[in-house]
N, C-alpha and C. Protein backbone atom coordinates (compact mmCIF):
# COMPACT_ATOMS: atom_id res chain seq x y z
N UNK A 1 -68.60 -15.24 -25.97
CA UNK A 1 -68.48 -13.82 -25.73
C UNK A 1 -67.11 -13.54 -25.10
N UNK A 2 -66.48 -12.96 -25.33
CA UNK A 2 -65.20 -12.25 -25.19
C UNK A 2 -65.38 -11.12 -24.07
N UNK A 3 -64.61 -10.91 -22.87
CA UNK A 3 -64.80 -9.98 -22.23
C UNK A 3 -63.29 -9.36 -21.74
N UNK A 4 -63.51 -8.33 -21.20
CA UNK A 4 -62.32 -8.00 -20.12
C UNK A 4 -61.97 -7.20 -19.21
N UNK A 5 -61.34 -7.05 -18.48
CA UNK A 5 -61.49 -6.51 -17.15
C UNK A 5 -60.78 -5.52 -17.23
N UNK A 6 -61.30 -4.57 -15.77
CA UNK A 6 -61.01 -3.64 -15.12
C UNK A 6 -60.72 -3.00 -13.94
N UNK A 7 -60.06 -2.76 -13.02
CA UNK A 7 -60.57 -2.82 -11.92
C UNK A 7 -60.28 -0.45 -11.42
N UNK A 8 -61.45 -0.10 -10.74
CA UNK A 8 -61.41 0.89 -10.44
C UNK A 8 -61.87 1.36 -9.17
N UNK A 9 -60.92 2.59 -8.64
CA UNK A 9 -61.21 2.64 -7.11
C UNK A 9 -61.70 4.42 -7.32
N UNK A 10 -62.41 4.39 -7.10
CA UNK A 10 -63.51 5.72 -6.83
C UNK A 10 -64.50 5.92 -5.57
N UNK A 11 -63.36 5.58 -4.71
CA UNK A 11 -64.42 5.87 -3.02
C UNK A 11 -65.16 5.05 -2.50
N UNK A 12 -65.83 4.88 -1.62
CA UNK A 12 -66.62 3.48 -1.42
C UNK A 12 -67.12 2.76 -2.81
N UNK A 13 -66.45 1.60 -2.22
CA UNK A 13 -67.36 0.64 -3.25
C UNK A 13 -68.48 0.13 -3.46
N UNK A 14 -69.22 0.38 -2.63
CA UNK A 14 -70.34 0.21 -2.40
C UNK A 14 -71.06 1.43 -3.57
N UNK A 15 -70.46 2.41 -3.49
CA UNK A 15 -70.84 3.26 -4.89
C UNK A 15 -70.47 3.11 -6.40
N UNK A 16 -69.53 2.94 -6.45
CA UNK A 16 -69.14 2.25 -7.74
C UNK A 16 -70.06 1.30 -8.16
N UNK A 17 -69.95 0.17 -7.43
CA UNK A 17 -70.34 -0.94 -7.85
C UNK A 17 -71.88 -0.76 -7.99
N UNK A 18 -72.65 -0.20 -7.09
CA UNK A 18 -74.40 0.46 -8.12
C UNK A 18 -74.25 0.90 -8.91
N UNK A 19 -73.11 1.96 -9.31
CA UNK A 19 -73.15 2.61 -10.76
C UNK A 19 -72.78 1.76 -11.77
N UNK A 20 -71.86 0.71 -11.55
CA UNK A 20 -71.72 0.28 -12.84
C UNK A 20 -72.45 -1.26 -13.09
N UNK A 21 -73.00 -1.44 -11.99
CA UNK A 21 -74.07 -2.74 -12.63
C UNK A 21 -75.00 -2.40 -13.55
N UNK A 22 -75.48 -1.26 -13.76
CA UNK A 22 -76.61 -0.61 -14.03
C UNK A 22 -76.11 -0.56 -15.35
N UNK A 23 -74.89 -0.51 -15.82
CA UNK A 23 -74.18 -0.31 -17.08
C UNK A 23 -74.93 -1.67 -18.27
N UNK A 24 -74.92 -1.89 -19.33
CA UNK A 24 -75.43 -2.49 -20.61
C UNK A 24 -73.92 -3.21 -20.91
N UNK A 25 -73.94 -4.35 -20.93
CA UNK A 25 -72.78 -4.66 -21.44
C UNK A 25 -71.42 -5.27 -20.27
N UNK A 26 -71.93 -4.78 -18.70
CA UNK A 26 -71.11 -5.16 -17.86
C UNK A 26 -71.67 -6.86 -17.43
N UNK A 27 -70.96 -7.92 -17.48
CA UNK A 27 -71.24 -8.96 -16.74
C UNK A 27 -71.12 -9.31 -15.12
N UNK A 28 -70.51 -8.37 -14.73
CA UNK A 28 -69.93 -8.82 -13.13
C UNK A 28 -69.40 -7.54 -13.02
N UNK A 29 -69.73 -7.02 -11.23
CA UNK A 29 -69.28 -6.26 -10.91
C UNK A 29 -68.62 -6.63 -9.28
N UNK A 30 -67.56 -6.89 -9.03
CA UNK A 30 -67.50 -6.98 -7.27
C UNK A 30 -66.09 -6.79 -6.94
N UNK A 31 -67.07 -6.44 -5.33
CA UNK A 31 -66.32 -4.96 -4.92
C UNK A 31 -64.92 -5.97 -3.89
N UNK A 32 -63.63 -5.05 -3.83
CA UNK A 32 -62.53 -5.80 -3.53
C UNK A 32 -61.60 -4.95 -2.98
N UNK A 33 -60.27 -5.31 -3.10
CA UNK A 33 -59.21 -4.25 -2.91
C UNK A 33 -58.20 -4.75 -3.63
N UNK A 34 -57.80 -3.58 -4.03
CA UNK A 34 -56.86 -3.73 -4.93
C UNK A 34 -55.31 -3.16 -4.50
N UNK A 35 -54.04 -4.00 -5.00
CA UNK A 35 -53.09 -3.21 -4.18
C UNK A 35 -52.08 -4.58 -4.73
N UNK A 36 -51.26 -4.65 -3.36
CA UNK A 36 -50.09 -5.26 -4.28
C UNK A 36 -50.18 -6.75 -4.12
N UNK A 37 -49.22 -7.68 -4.29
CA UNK A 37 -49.33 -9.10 -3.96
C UNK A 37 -49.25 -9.30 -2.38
N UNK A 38 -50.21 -10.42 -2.06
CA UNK A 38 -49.50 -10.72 -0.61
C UNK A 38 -50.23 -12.37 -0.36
N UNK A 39 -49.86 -12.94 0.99
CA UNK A 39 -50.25 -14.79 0.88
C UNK A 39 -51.11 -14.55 1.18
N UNK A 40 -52.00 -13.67 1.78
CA UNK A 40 -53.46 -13.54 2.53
C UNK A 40 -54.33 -12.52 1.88
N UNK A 41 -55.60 -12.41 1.38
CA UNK A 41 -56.27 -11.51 1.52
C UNK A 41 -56.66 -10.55 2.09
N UNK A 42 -56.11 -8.99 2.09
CA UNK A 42 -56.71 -8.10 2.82
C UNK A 42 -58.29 -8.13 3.32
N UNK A 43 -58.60 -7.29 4.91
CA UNK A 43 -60.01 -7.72 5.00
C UNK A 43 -60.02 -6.32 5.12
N UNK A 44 -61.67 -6.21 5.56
CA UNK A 44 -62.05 -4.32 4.82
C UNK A 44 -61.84 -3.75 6.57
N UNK A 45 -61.48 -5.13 7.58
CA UNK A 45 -61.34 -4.09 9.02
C UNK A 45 -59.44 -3.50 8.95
N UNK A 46 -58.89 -4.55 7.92
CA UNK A 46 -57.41 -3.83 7.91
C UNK A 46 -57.44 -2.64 6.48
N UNK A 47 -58.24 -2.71 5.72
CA UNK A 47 -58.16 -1.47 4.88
C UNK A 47 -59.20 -0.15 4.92
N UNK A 48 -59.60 -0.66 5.76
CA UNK A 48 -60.31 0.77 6.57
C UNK A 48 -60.16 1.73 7.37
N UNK A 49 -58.32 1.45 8.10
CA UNK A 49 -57.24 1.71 8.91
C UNK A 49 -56.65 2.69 8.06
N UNK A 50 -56.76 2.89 6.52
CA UNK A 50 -56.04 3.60 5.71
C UNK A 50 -54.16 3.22 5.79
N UNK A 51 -54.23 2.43 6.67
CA UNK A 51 -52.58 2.06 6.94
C UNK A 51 -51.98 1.17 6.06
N UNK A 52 -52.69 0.42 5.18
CA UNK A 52 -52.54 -0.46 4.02
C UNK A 52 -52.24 -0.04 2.63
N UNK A 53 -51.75 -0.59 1.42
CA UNK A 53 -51.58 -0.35 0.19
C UNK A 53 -52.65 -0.55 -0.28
N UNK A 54 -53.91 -0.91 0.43
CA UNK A 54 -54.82 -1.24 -0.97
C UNK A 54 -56.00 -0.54 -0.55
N UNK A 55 -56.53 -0.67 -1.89
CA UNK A 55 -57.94 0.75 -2.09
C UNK A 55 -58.83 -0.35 -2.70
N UNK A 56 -60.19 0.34 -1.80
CA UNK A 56 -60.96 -0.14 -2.17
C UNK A 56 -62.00 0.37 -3.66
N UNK A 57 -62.05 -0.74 -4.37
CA UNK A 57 -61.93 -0.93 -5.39
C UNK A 57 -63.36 -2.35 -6.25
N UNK A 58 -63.94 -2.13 -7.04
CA UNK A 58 -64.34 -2.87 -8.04
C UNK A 58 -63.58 -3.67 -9.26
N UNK A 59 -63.98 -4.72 -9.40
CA UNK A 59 -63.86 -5.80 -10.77
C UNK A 59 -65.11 -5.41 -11.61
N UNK A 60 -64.37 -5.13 -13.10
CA UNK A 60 -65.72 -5.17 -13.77
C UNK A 60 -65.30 -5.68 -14.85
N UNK A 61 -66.48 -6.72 -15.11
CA UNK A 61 -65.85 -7.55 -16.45
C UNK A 61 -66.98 -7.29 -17.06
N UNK A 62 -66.93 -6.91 -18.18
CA UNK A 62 -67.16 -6.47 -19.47
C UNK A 62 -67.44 -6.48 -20.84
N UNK A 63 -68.27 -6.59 -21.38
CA UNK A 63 -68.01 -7.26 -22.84
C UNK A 63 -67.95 -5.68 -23.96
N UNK A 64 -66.37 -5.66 -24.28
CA UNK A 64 -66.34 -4.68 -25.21
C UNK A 64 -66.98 -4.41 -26.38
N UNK A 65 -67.75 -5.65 -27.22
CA UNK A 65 -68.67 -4.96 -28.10
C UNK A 65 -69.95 -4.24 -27.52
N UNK A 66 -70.19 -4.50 -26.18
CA UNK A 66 -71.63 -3.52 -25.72
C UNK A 66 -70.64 -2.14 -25.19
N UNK A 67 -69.67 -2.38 -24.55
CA UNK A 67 -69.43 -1.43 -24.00
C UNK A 67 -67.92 -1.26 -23.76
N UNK A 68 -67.85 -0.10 -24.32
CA UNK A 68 -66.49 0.24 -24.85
C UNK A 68 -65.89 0.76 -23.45
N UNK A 69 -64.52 0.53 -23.91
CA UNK A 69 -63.47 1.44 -22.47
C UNK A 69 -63.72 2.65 -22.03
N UNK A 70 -63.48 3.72 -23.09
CA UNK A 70 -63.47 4.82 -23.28
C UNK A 70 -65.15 4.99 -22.55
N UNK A 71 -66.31 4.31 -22.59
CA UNK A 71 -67.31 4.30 -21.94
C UNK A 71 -67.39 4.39 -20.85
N UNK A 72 -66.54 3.49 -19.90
CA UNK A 72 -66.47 3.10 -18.59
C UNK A 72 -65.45 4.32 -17.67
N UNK A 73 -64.99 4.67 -18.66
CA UNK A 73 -63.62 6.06 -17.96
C UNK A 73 -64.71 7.44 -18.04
N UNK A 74 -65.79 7.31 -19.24
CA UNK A 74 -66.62 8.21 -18.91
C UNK A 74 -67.87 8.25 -17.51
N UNK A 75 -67.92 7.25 -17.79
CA UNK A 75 -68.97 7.40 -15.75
C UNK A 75 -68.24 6.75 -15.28
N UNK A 76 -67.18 6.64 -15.18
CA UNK A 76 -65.98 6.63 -13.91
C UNK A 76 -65.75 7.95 -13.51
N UNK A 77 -65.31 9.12 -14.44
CA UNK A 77 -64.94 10.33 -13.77
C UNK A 77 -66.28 11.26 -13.60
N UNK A 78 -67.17 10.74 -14.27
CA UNK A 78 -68.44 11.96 -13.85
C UNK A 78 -69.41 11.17 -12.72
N UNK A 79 -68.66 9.74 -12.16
CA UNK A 79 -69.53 9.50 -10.83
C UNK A 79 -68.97 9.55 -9.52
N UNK A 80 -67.14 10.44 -9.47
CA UNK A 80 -66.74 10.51 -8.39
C UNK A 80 -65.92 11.62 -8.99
N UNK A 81 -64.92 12.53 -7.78
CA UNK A 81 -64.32 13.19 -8.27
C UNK A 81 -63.06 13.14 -8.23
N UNK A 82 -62.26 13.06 -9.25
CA UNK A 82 -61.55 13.02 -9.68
C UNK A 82 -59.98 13.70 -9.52
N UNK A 83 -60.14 14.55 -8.62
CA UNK A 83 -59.40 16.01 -8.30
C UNK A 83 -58.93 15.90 -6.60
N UNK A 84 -59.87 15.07 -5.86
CA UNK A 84 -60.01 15.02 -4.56
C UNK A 84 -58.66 13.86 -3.89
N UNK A 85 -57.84 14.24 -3.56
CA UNK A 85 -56.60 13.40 -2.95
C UNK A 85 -57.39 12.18 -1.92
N UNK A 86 -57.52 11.05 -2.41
CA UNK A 86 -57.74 10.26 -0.71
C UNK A 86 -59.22 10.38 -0.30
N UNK A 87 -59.81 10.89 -0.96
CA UNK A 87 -60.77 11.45 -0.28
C UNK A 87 -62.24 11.34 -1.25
N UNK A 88 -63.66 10.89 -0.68
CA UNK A 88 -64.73 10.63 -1.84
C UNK A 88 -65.65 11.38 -0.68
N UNK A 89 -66.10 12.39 -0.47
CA UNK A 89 -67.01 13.29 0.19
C UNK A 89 -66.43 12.80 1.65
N UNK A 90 -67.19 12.70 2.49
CA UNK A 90 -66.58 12.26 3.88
C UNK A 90 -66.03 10.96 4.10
N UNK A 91 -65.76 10.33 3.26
CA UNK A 91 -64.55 8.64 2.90
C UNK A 91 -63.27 9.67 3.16
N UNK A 92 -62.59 9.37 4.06
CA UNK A 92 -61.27 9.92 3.40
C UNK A 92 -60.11 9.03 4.27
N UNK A 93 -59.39 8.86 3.20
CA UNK A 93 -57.95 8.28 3.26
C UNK A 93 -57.26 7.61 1.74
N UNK A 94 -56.27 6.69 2.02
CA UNK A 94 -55.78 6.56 0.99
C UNK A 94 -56.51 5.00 0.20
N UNK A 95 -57.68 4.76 1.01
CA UNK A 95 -58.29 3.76 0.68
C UNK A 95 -59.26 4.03 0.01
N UNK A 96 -59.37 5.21 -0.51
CA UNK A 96 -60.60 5.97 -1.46
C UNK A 96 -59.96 6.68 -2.37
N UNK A 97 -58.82 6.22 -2.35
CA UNK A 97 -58.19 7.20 -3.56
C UNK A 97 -58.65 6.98 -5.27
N UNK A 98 -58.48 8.05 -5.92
CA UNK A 98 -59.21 7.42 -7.57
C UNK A 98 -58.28 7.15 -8.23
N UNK A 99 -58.32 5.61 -8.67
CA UNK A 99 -57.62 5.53 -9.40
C UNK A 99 -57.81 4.01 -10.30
N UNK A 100 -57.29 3.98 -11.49
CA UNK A 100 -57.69 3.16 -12.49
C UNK A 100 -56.80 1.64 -12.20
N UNK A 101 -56.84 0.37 -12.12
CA UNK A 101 -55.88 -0.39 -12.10
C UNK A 101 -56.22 -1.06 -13.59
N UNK A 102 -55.92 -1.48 -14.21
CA UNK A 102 -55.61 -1.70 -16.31
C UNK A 102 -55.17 -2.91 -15.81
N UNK A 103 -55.69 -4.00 -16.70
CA UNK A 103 -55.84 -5.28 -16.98
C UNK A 103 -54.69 -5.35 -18.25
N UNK A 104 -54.22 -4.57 -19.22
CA UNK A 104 -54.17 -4.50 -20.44
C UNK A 104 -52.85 -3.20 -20.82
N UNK A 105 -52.04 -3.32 -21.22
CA UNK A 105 -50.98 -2.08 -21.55
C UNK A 105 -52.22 -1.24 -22.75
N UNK A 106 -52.94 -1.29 -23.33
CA UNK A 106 -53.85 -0.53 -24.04
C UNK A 106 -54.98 0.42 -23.25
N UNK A 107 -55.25 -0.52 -21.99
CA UNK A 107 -55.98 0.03 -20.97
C UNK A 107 -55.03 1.40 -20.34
N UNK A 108 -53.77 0.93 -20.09
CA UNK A 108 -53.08 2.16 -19.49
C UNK A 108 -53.03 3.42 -20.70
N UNK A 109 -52.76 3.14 -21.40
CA UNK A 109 -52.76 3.84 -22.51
C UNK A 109 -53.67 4.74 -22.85
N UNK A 110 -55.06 4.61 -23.08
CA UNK A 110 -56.30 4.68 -23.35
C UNK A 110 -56.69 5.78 -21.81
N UNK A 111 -56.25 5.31 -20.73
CA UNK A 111 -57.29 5.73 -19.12
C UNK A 111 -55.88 6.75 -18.93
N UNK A 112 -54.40 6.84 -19.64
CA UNK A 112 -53.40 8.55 -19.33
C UNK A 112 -53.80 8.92 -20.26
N UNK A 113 -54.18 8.73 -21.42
CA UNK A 113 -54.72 9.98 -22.42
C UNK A 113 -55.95 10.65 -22.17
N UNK A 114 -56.86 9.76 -21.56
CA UNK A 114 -58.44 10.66 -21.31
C UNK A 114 -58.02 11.51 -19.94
N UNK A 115 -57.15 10.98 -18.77
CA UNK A 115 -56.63 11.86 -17.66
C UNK A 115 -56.13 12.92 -18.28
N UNK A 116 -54.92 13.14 -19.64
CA UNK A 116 -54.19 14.35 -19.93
C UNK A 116 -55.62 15.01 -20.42
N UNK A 117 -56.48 14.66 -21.22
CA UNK A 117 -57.65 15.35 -21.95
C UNK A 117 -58.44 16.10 -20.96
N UNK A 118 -58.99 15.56 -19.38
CA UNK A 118 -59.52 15.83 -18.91
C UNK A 118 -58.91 17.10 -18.15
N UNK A 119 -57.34 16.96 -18.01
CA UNK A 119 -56.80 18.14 -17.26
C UNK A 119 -56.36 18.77 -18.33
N UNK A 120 -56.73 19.06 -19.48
CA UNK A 120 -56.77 20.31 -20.43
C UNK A 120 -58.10 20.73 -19.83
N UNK A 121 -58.94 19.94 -19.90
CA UNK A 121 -60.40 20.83 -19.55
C UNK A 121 -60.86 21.07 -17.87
N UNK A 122 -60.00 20.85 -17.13
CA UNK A 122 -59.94 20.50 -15.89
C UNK A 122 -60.89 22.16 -14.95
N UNK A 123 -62.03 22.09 -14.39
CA UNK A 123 -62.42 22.76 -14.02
C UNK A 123 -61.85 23.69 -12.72
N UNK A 124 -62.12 25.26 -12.19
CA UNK A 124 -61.97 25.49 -11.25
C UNK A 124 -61.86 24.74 -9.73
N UNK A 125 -60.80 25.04 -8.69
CA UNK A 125 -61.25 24.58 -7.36
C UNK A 125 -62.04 25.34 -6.96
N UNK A 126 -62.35 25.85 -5.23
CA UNK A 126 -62.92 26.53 -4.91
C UNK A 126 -61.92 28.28 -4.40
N UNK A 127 -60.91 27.79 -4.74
CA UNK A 127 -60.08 29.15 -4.63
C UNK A 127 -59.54 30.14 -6.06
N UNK A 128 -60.55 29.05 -7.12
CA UNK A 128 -60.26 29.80 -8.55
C UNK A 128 -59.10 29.00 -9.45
N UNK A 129 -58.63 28.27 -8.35
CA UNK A 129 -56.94 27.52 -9.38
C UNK A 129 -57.86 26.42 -10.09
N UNK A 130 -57.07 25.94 -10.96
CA UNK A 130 -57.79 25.05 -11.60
C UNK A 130 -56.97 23.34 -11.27
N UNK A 131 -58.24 22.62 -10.76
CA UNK A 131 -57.89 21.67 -9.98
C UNK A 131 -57.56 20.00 -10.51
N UNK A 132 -56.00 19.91 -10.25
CA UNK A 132 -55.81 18.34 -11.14
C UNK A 132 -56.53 17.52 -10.95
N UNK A 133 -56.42 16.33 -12.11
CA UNK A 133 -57.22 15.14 -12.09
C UNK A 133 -55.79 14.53 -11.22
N UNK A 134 -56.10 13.41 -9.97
CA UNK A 134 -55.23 13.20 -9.22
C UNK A 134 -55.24 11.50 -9.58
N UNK A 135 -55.85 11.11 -10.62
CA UNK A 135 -56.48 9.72 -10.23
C UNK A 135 -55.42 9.23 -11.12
N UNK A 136 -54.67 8.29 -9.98
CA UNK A 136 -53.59 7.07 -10.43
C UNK A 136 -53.77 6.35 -11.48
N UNK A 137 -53.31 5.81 -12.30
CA UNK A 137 -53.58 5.04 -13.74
C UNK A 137 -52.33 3.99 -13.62
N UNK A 138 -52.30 2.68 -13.43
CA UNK A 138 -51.52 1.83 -13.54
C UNK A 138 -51.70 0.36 -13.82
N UNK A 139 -50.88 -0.45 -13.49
CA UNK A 139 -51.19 -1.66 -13.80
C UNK A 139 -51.86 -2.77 -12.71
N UNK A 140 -52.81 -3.25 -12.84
CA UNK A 140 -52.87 -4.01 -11.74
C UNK A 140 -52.37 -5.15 -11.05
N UNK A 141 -51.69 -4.93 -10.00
CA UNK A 141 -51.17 -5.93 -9.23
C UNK A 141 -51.46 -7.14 -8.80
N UNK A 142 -52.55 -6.64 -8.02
CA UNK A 142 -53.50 -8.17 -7.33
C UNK A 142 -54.92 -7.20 -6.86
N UNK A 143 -55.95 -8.15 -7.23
CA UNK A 143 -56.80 -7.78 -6.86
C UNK A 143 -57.57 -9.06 -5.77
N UNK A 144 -58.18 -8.45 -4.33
CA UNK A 144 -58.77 -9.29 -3.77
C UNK A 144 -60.44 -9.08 -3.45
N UNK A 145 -61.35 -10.23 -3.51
CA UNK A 145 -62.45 -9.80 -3.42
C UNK A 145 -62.90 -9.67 -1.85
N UNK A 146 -63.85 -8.49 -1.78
CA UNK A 146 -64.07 -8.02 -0.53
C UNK A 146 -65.07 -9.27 -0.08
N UNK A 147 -65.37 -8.93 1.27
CA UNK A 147 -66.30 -10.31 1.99
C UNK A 147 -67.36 -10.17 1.65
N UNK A 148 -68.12 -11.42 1.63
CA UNK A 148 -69.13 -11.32 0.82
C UNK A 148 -70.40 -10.46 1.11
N UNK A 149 -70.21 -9.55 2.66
CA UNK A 149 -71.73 -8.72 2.73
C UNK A 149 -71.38 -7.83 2.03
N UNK A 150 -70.14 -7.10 1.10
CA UNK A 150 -70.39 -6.53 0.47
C UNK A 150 -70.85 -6.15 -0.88
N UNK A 151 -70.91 -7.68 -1.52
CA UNK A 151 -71.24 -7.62 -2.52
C UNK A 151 -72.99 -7.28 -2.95
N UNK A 152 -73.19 -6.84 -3.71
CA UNK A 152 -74.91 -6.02 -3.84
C UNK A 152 -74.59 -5.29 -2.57
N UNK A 153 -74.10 -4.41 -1.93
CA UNK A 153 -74.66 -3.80 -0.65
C UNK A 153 -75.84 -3.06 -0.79
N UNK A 154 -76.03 -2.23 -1.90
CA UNK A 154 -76.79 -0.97 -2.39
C UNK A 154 -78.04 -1.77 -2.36
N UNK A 155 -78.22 -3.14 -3.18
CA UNK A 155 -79.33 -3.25 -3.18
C UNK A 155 -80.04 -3.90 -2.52
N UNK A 156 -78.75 -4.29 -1.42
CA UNK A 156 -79.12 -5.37 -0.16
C UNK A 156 -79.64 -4.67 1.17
N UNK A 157 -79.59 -2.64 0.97
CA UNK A 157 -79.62 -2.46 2.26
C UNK A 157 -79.79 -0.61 1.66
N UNK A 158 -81.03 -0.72 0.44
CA UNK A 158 -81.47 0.79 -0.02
C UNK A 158 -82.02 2.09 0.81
N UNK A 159 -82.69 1.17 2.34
CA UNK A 159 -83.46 2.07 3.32
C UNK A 159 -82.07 2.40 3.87
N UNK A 160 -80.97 2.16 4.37
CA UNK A 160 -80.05 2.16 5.10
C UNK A 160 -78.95 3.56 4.67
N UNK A 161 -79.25 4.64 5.88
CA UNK A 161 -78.66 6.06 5.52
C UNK A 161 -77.89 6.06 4.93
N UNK A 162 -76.39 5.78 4.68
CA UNK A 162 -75.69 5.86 3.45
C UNK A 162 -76.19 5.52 2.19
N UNK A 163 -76.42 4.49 2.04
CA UNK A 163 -77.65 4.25 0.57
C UNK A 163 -78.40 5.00 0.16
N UNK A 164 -79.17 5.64 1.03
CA UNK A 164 -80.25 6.64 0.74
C UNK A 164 -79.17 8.24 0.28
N UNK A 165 -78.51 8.46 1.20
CA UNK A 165 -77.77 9.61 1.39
C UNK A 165 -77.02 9.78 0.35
N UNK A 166 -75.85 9.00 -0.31
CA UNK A 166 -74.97 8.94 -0.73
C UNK A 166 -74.82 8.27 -1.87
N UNK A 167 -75.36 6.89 -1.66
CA UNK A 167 -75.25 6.02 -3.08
C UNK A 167 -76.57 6.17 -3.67
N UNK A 168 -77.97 6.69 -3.18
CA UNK A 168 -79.51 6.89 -4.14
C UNK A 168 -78.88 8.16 -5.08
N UNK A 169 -78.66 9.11 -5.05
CA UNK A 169 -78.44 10.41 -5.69
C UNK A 169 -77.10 9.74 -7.06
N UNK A 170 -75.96 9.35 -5.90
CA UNK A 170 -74.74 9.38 -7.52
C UNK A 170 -76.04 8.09 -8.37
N UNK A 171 -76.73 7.24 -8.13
CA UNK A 171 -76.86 6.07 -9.05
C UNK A 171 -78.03 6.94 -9.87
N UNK A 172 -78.55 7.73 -9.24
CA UNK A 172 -79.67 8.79 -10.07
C UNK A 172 -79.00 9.84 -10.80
N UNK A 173 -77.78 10.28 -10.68
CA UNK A 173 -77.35 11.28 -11.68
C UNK A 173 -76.49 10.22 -12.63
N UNK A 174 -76.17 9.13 -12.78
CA UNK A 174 -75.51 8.23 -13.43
C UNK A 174 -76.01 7.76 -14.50
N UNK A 175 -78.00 7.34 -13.75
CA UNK A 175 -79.10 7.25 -14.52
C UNK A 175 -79.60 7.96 -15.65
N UNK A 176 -79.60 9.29 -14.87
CA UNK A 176 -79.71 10.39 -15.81
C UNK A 176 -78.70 10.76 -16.80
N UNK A 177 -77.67 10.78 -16.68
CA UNK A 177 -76.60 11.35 -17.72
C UNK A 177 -75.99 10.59 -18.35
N UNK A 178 -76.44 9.16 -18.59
CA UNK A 178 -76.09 8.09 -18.98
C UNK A 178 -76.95 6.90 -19.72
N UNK A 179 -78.16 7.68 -19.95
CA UNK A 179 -79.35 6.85 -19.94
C UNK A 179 -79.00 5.47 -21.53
N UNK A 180 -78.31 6.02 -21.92
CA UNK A 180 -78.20 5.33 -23.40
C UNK A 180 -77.38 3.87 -23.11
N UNK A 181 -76.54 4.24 -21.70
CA UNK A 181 -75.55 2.97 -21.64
C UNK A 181 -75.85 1.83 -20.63
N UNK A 182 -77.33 1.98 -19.93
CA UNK A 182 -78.06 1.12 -19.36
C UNK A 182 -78.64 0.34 -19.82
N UNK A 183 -78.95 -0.63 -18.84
CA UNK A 183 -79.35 -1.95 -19.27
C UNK A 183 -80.79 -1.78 -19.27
């Protein structure tokens, strides 16, 4: 089986990464930071400071005959928003920023054309202007994996108020509006 990667930062990872395990076709999902080269691994108490280059972020490896790119950019932007600088509901800094890191010059390619598509159709803010897609699209640098309690968090810790609050609802509208691309 042939696969390939992705890596995407859409606000806690701990949300991402429930939404897209749930995906048909994903082999691995874990949660990391992504950002530039360095000799040490970032840890999530120095990128939680927002004072760092790197965003927290998911690996998702993939097998493109179940599940196409163009798939994954679609409940990527309808499970966070897209428009929001730094910021994923009360996450905010530059460690939640949205944005795509591309494994692939086809990947970049593919994730600025659905961004230009999406800001043709780009909906109202709340002052009536109509609000950009802000989410970075580039190449990925280095990706590091986060420590290991974060990996499964969602399903390691579902009673636990953020889970319930925050990550039960996006993995239920993900469920719902997505039902065809689950496993």
């Amino acid at each position: 089986m042939e696969t390939e990667e992705v890596v995407l930062g859409g606000g806690c990872f701990w949300c991402t990464e429930a939404v897209f395990l749930m995906l048909k076709g994903v082999v691995s999902v874990d949660p990391g930071y992504a950002g530039p080269t360095r000799a040490t691994s970032p840890t999530y108490e120095e990128v939680s400071t927002g004072a760092t280059a790197y965003v927290e972020s998911i690996k998702i490896v993939y097998n493109p005959d179940q599940l196409a790119f163009e798939e994954i950019l679609r409940v990527f932007f309808a499970s966070h928003d897209p428009t929001s600088l730094n910021q994923q509901g009360a996450d905010v800094g530059p460690q939640y920023a949205s944005a795509i890191f591309c494994t692939t010059p086809r990947q970049v390619e593919k994730a600025q054309h659905y961004v230009g598509a999406l800001n043709g159709v780009r909906r109202p803010d709340q002052a009536g202007a109509r609000a950009p897609i802000v989410t970075r699209v580039e190449m990925l640098d280095a990706f590091y994996p986060a420590e290991d309690y974060h990996k499964n968090y969602y399903a390691k810790n579902k009673s636990a108020g953020y889970c319930q609050m925050v990550i039960a609802p996006k993995v239920e509208k993900v469920g719902e509006k997505f039902k065809s691309l689950l496993k």
